[in-house]
Protein backbone atom coordinates (compact mmCIF):
# COMPACT_ATOMS: atom_id res chain seq x y z
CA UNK A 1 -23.96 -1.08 6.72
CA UNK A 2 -23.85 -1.71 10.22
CA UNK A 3 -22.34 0.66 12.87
CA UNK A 4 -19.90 -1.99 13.69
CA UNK A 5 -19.33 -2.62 9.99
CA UNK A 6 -18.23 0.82 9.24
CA UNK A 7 -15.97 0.99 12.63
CA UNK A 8 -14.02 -2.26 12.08
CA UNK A 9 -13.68 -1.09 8.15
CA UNK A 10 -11.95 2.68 9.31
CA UNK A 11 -9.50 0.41 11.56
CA UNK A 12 -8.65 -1.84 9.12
CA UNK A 13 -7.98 0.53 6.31
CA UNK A 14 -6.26 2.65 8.77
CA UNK A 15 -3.79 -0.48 9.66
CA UNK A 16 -2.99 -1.35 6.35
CA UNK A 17 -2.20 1.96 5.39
CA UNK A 18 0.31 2.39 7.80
CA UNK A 19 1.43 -1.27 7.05
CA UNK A 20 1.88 -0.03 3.47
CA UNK A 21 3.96 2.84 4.67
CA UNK A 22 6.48 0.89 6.28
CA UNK A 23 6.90 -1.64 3.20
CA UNK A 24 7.25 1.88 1.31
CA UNK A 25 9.65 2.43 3.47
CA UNK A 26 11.49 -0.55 4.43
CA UNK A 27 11.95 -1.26 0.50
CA UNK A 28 13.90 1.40 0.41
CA UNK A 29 16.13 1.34 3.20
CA UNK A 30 16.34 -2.27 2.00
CA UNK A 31 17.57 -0.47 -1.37
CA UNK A 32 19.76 2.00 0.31
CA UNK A 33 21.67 -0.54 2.66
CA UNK A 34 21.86 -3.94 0.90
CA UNK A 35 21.65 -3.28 -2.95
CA UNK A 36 23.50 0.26 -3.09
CA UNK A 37 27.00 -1.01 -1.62
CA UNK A 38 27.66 -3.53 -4.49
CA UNK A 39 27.43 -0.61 -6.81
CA UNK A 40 26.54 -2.50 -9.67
CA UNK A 41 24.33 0.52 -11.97
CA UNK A 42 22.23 -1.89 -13.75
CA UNK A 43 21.30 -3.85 -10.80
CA UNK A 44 20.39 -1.04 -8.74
CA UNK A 45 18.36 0.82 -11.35
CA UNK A 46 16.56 -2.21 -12.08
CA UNK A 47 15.64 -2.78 -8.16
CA UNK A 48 14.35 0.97 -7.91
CA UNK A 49 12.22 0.35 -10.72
CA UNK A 50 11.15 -2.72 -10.02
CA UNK A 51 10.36 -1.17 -6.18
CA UNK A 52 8.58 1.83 -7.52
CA UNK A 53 6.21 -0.26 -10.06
CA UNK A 54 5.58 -2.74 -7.08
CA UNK A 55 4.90 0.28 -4.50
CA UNK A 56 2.74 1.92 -7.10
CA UNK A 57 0.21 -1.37 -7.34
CA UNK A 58 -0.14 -1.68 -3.81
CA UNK A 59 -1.10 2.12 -3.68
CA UNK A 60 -3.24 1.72 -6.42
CA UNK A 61 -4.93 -1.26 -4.75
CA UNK A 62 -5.44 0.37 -1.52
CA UNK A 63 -7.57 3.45 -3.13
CA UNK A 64 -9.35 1.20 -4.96
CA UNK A 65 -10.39 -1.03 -2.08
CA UNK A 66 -11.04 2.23 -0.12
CA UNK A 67 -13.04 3.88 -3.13
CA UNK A 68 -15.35 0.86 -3.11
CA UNK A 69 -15.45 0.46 0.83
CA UNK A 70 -16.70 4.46 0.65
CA UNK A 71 -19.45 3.20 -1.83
CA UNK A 72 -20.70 0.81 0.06
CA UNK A 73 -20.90 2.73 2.83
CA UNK A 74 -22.80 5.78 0.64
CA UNK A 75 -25.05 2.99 -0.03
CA UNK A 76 -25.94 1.23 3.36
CA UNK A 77 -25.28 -2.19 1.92
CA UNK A 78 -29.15 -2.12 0.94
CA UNK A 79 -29.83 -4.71 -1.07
């Protein structure tokens, strides 16, 4: 891997994490302050569950991307 390579890959996983953080986030204040008042039980269990398995892919698919983007970095992109 290029020097530029490995630069341009820390700043972009850097950006989406933090992008990810704030969808963590914003879900649930979306949760808290449009869902919530209603009070209908089902509906808001269903949301936070729905919210937690959705939040719980993207994490997944972030360490994943990073795991590999750490491999190829191990390895030098030699070919």
């Amino acid at each position: 891997m290029n020097k530029w390579q490995k630069i341009v890959g820390v700043i972009a996983f850097g950006a989406i994490g933090i992008c990810e953080l704030l969808v963590c986030a914003n879900t649930y204040l979306d949760l808290k302050y449009i869902i919530e008042p209603y009070d209908i039980s089902d509906m808001i269990e269903r949301m936070y569950l729905r919210a937690d398995s959705l939040l719980i892919a993207i994490w997944l698919n972030y360490f994943i991307s990073l795991a590999l983007f750490i491999c190829l970095w191990r390895k030098g992109g030699k070919r």
